[in-house]
Protein backbone atom coordinates (compact mmCIF):
# COMPACT_ATOMS: atom_id res chain seq x y z
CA UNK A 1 0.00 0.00 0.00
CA UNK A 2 3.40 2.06 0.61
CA UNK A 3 4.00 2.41 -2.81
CA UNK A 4 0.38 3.21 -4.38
CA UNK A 5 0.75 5.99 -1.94
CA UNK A 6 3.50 7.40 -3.30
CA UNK A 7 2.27 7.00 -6.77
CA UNK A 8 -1.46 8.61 -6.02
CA UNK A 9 0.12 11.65 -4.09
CA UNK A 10 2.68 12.52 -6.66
CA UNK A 11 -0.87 12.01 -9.13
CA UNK A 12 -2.73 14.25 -6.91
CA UNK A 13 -0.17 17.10 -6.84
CA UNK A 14 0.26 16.61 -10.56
CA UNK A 15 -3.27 16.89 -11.08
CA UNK A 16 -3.90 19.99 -9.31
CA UNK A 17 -1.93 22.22 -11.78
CA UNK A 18 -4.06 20.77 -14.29
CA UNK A 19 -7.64 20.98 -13.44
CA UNK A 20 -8.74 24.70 -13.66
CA UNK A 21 -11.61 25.12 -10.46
CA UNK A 22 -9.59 26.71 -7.84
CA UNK A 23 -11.48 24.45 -5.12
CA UNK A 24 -10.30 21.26 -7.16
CA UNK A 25 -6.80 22.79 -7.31
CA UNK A 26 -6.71 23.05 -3.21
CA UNK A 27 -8.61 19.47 -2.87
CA UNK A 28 -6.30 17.44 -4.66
CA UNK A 29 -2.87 19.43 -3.48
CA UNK A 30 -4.09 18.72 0.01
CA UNK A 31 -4.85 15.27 -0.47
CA UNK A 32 -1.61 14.62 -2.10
CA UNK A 33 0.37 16.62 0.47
CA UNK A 34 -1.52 14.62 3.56
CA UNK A 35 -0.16 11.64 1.94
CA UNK A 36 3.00 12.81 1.85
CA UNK A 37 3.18 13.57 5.40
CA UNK A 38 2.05 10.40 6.51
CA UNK A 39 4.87 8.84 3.75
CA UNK A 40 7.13 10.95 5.80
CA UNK A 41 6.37 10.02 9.08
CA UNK A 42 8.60 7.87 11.38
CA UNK A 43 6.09 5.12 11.05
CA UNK A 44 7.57 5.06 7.38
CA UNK A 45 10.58 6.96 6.56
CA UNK A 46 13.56 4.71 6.44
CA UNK A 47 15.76 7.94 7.34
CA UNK A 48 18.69 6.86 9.85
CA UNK A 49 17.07 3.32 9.87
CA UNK A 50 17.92 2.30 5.79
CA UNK A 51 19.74 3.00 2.59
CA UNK A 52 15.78 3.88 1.96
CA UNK A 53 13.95 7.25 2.26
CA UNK A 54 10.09 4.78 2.42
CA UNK A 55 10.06 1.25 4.34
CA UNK A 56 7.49 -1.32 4.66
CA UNK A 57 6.68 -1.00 0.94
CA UNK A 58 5.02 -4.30 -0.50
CA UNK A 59 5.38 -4.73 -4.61
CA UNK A 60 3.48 -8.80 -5.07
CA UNK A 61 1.73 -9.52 -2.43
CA UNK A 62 -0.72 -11.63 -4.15
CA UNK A 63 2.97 -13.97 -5.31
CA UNK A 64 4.09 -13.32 -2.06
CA UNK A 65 7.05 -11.39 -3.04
CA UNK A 66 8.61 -8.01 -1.61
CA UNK A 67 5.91 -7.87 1.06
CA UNK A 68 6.79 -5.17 3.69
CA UNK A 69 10.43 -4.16 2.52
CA UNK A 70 11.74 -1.11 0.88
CA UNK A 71 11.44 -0.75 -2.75
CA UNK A 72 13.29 1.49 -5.39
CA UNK A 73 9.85 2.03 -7.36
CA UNK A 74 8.24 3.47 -3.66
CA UNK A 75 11.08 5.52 -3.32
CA UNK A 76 11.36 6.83 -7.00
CA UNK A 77 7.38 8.20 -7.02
CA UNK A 78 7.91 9.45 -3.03
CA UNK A 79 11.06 11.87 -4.29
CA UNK A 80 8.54 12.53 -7.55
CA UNK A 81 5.61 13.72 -5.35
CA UNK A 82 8.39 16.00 -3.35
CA UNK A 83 9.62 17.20 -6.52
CA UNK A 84 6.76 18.44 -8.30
CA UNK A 85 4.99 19.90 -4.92
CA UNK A 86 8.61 21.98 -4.49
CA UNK A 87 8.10 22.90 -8.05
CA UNK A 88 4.05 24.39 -7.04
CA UNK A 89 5.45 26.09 -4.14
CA UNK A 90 8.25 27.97 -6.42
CA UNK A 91 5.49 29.29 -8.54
């Protein structure tokens, strides 16, 4: 779950510089920025603890592979969804 929330807040903060209603613009920033808070909690950051910025990530859970470890792919959309919401705040 780790990683689709990496991937949905980096899509949320994405999406708010498209959609053109200022209250949709606010909605979907904030819901993308609450995710990344929690993402950045200690519950989940794997700063001082990992080579990893997000643990507990889980890629096939359904094969029963990488369940509950840190994952490149987590970590690649987390530093996306950073990256474009520094970009909104520079504008």
């Amino acid at each position: 779950m780790l990683l689709r929330a990496a991937v949905v807040a980096s899509a949320l903060i994405d999406l708010s510089s498209f959609v053109e209603s200022k209250e949709e613009q606010v909605k979907y920033l904030n819901a993308g920025i609450k995710m990344l808070n929690s993402l950045s909690s200690k519950k989940y950051s794997g700063v001082g603890k990992s080579d990893a910025f997000l643990l507990h990530s889980t890629g096939a859970k359904s094969l029963g592979w990488e369940i509950d470890v840190a994952l490149i792919y987590a970590d690649y959309y987390y530093i996306e969804a950073l990256s474009r919401l520094k970009k909104l705040e520079k504008k």
